[in-house]
Protein backbone atom coordinates (compact mmCIF):
# COMPACT_ATOMS: atom_id res chain seq x y z
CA UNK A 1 0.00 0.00 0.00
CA UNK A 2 2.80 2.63 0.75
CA UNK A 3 4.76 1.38 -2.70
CA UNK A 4 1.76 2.66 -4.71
CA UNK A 5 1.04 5.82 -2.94
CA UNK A 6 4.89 6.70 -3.32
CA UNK A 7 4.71 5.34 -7.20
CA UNK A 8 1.35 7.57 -7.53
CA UNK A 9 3.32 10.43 -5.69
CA UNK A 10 5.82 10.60 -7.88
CA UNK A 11 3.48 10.60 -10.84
CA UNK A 12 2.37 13.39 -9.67
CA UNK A 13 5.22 15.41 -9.50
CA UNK A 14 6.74 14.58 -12.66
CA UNK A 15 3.35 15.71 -14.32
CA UNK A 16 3.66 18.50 -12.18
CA UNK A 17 6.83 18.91 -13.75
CA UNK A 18 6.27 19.04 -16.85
CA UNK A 19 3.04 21.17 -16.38
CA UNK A 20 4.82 24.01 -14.95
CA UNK A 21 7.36 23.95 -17.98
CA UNK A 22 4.24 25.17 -20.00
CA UNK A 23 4.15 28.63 -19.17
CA UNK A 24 3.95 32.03 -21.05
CA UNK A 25 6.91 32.75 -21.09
CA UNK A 26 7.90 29.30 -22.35
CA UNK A 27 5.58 29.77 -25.25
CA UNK A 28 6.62 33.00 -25.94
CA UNK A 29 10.80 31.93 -26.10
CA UNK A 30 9.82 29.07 -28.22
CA UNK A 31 7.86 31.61 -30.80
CA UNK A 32 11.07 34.18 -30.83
CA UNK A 33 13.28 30.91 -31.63
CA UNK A 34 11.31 29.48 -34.24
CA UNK A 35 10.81 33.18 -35.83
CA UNK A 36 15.42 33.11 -35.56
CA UNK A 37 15.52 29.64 -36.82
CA UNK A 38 13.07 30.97 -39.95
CA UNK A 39 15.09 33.74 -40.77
CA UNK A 40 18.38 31.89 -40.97
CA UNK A 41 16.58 29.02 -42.81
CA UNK A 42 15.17 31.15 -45.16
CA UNK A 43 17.32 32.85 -47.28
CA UNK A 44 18.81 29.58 -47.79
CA UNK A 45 15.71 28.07 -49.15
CA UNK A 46 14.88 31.31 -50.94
CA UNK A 47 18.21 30.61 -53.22
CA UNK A 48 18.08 26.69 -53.66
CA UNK A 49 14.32 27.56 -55.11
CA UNK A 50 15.43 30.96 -57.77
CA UNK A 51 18.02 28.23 -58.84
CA UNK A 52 15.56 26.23 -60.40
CA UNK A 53 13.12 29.04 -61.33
CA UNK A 54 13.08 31.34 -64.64
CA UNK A 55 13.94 34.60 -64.32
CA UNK A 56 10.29 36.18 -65.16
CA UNK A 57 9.14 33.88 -62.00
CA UNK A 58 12.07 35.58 -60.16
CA UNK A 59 11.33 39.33 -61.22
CA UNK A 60 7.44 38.68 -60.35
CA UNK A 61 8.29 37.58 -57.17
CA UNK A 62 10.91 40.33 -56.24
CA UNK A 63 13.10 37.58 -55.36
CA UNK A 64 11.60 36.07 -52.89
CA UNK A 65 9.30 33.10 -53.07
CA UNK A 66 7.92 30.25 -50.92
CA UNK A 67 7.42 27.90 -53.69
CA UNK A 68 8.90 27.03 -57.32
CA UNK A 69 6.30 27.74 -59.99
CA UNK A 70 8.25 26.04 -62.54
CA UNK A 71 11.53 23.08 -62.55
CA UNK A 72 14.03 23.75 -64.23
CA UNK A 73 17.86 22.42 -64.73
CA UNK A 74 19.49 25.09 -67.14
CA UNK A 75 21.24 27.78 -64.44
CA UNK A 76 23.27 23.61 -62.82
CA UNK A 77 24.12 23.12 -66.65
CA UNK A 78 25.57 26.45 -67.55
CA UNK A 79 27.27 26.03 -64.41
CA UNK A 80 28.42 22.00 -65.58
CA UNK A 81 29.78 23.25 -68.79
CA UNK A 82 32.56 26.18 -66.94
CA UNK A 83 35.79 25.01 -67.79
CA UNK A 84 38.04 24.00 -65.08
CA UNK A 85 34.98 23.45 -62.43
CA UNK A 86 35.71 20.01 -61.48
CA UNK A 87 39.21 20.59 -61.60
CA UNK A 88 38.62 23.16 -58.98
CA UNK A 89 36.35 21.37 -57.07
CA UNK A 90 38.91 18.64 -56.56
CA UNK A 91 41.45 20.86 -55.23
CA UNK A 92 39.30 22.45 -52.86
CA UNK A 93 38.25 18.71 -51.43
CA UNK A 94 42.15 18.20 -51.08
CA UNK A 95 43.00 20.86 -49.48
CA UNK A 96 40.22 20.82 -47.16
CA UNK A 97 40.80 17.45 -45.94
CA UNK A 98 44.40 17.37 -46.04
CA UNK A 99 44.88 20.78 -44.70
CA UNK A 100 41.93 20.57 -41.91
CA UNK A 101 44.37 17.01 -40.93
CA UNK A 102 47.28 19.11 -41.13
CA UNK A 103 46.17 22.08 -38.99
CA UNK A 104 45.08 19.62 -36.28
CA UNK A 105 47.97 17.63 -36.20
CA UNK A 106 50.18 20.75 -35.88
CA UNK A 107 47.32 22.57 -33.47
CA UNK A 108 47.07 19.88 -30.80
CA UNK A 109 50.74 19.12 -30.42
CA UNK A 110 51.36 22.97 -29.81
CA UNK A 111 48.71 23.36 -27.77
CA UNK A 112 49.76 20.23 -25.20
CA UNK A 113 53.06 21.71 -24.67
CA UNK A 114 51.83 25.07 -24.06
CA UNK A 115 49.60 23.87 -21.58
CA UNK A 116 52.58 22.03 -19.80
CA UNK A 117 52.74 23.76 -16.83
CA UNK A 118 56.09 22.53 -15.80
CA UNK A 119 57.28 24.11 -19.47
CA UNK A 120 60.38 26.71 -18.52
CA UNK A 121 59.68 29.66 -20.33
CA UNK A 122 55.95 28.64 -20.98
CA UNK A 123 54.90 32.41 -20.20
CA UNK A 124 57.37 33.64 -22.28
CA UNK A 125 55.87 31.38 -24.91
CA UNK A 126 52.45 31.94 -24.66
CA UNK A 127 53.17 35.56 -24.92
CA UNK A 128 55.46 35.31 -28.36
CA UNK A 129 52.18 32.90 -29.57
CA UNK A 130 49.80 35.42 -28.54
CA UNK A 131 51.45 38.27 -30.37
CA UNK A 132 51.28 36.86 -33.62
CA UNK A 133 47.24 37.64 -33.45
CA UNK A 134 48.10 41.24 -33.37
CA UNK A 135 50.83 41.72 -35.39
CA UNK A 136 51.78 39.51 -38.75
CA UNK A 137 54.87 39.73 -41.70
CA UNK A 138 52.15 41.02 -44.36
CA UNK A 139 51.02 40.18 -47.59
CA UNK A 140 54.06 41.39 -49.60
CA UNK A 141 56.85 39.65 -47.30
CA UNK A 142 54.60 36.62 -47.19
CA UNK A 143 54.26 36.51 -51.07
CA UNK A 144 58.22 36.67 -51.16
CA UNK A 145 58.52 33.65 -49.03
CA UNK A 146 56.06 31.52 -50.73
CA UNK A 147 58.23 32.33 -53.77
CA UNK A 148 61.40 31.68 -52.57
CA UNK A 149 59.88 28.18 -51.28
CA UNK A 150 59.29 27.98 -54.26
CA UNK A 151 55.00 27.54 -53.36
CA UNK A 152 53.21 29.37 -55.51
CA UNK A 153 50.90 27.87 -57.97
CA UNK A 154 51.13 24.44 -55.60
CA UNK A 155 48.07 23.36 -53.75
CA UNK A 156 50.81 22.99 -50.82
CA UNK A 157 50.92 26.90 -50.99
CA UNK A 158 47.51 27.13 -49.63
CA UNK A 159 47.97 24.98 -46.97
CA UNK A 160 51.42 25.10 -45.01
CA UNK A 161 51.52 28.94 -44.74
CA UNK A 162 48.20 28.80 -42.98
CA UNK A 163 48.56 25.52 -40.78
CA UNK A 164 47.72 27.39 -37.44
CA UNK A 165 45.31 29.85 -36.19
CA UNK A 166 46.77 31.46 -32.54
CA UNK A 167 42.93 31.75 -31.53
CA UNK A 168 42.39 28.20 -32.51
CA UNK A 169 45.50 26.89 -30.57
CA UNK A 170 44.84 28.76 -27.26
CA UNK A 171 41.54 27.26 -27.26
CA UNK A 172 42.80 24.12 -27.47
CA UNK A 173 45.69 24.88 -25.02
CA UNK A 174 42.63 25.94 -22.51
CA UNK A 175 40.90 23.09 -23.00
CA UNK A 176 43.98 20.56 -22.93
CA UNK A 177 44.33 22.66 -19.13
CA UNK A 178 41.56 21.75 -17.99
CA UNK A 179 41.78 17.66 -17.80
CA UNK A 180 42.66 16.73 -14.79
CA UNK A 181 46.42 16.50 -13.63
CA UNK A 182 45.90 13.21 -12.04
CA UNK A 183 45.40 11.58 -14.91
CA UNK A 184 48.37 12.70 -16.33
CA UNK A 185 50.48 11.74 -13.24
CA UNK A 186 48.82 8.25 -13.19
CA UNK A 187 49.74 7.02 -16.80
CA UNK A 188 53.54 9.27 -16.05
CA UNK A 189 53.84 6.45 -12.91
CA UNK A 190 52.56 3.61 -15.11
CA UNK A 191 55.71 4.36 -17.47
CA UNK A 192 53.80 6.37 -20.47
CA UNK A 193 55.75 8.77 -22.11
CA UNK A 194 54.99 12.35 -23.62
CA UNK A 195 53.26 10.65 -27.11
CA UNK A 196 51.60 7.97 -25.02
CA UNK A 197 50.03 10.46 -22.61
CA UNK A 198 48.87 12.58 -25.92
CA UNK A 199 47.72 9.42 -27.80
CA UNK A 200 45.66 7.67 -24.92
CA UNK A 201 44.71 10.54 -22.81
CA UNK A 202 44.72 14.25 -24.36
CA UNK A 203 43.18 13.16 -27.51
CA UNK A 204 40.04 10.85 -26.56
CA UNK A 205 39.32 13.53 -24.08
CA UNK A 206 39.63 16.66 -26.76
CA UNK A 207 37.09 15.13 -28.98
CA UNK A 208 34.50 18.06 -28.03
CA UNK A 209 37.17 20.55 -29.22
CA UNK A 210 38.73 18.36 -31.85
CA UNK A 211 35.28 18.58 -33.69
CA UNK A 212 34.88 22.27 -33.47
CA UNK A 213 38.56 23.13 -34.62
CA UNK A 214 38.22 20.78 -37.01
CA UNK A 215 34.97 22.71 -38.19
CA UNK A 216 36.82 25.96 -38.03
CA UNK A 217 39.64 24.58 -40.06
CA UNK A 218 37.41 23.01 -43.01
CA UNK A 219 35.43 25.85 -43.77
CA UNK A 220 38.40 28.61 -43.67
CA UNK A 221 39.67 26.02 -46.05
CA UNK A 222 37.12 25.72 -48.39
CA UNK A 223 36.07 29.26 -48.69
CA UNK A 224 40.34 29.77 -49.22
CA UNK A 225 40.20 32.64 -51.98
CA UNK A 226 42.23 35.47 -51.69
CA UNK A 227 45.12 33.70 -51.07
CA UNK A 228 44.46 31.95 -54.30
CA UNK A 229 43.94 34.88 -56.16
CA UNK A 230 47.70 36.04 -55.00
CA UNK A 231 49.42 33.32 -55.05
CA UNK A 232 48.11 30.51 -57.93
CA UNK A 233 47.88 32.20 -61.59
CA UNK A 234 47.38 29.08 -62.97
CA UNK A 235 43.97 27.61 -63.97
CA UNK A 236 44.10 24.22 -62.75
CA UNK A 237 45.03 25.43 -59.54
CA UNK A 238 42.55 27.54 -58.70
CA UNK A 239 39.92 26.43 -55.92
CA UNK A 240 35.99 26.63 -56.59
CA UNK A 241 35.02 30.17 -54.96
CA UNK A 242 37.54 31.48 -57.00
CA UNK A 243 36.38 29.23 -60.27
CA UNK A 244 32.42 30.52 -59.35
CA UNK A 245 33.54 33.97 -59.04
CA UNK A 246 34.49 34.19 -62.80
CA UNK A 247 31.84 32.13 -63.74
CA UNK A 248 29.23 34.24 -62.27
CA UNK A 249 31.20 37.58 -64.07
CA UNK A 250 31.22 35.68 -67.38
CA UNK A 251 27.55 35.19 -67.26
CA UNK A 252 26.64 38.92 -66.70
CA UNK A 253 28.94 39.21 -69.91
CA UNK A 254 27.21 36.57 -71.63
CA UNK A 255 23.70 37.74 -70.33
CA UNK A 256 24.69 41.26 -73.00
CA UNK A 257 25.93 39.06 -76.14
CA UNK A 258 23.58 35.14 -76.36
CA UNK A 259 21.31 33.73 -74.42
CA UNK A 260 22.15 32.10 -71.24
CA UNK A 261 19.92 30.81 -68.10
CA UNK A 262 18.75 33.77 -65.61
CA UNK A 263 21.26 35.60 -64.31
CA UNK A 264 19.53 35.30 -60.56
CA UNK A 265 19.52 31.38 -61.03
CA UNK A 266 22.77 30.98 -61.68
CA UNK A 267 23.83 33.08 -59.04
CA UNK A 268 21.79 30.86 -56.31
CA UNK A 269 23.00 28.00 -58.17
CA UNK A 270 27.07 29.10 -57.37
CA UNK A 271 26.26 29.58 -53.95
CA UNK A 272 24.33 25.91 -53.64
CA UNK A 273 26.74 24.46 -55.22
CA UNK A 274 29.54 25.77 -52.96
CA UNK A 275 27.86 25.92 -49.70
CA UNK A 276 26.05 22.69 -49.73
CA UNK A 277 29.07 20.30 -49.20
CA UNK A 278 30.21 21.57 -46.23
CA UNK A 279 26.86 21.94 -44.93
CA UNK A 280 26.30 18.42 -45.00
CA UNK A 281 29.33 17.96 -42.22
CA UNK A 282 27.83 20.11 -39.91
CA UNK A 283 25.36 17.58 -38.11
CA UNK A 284 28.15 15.23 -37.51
CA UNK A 285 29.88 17.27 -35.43
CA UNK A 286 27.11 19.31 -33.98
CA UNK A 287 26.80 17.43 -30.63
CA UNK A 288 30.98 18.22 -29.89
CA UNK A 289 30.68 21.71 -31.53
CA UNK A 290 29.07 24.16 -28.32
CA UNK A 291 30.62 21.83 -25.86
CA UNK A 292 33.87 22.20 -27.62
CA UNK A 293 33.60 26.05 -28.11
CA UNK A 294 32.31 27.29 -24.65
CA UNK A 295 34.84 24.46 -22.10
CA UNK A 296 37.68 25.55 -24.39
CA UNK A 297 36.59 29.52 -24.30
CA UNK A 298 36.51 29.08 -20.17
CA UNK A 299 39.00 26.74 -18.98
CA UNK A 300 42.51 27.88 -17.96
């Protein structure tokens, strides 16, 4: 008899519960959110649907519609036909990859000895590291280098020079702080050396900010385009933001002399069709990517 009035107590709490969380001002957050979440969506969705519209559809609708009127596959084939496109495309998947692997690689390891406290000089360090965010070589002395390396119109060009980010490092330096020392001491006593403790310890327990470096790494990577501009003259090294760009300026020339697909659709096309991939990573690293950024922000 007691069992079920404590079982039908705590029914009623957790209803209780969950009642209360149904307030006002519960309804009214969740109504501001889904109004943010709209906006963000939107624009989005506005440009995947002009890239399969015709321009009249377009012009009538100001350029913004909730619907496509009409299908339509010509602003993707324009687009199919630029020369050099999947050329581009493929170096921009390489250096993504290989670079993002790169930059972590290089990231972590400075980051653990930074956050070595028993590290003589480690102020010193940190403070020579944290200076570079301020103050860099320049454009000019940088272009000089990459010459003299003899890096320019490599796909290596546009990845080595930009292997580390300070911010990125110190965030994972902060975060690398804040596992616990005992650890550390316990696998130093069981014999593990420096790339042991790294291997088996520092890296399993980074994975939150691991995923969000990682993040920031791949799309600075695949958006790389000024530094392409500068450095690779060469066609078949150029990246796809860079290939879309003159794309999208030989259609307006095109739009003047034949006749080509909307100039509106193919300019929502360009941006599907360079946004999209890395889009599509997102969701697997979601759960790591808040945790990541806010323990690594606040630790140290």
């Amino acid at each position: 008899m007691v069992s079920k009035k404590k079982k039908y107590r705590y029914k009623t709490i957790g209803y209780s519960g969950r009642h209360e969380k149904t307030t006002v001002g519960y309804v009214i957050i969740l109504i501001v959110l889904t109004i943010i979440c709209f906006s963000m969506l939107y624009p989005f969705y506005n440009l995947a649907i002009q890239s399969f519209s015709k321009a009249s559809e377009i012009i009538e609708a100001n350029g913004l519609m909730l619907y496509p009127k009409s299908f339509q596959l010509d602003a993707y084939k324009y687009l199919m036909r630029y020369p050099y496109l999947f050329k581009s495309y493929g170096n921009t998947v390489f250096i993504t990859i290989v670079g993002t692997a790169l930059s972590m690689l290089v990231t972590t390891l400075g980051a653990y000895v930074l956050s070595r406290r028993d590290l003589p000089g480690r102020n010193v360090l940190t403070t020579y590291v944290v200076i570079t965010m301020f103050v860099s070589g320049g454009m000019i002395p940088g272009y000089l280098n990459m010459r003299d390396f003899g890096l320019l119109n490599t796909l290596w060009g546009l990845m080595l020079p930009h292997l580390v980010t300070t911010w990125n490092m110190l965030l994972m330096r902060n975060f690398i702080m804040g596992i616990p020392q005992d650890l550390m001491e316990a696998a130093r006593i069981d014999g593990a050396n420096e790339g042991r403790l790294v291997i088996s310890i520092v890296l399993p327990l980074s994975l939150p900010i691991i995923a969000t470096l990682s993040l920031f790494y791949g799309v600075g990577y695949w958006n790389s385009y000024s530094n392409v501009i500068i450095q690779n003259t060469r066609s078949d090294m150029q990246t796809t933001q860079v290939i879309i760009r003159r794309m999208y300026e030989a259609a307006q020339i095109d739009m003047e002399e034949t006749i080509t697909p909307p100039l509106e659709a193919i300019r929502a096309a360009t941006v599907m069709f360079s946004t999209v991939p890395i889009l599509c990573v997102y969701p697997f690293l979601q759960k790591h990517f808040a945790q990541g950024l806010m323990v690594g922000g606040v630790k140290g």
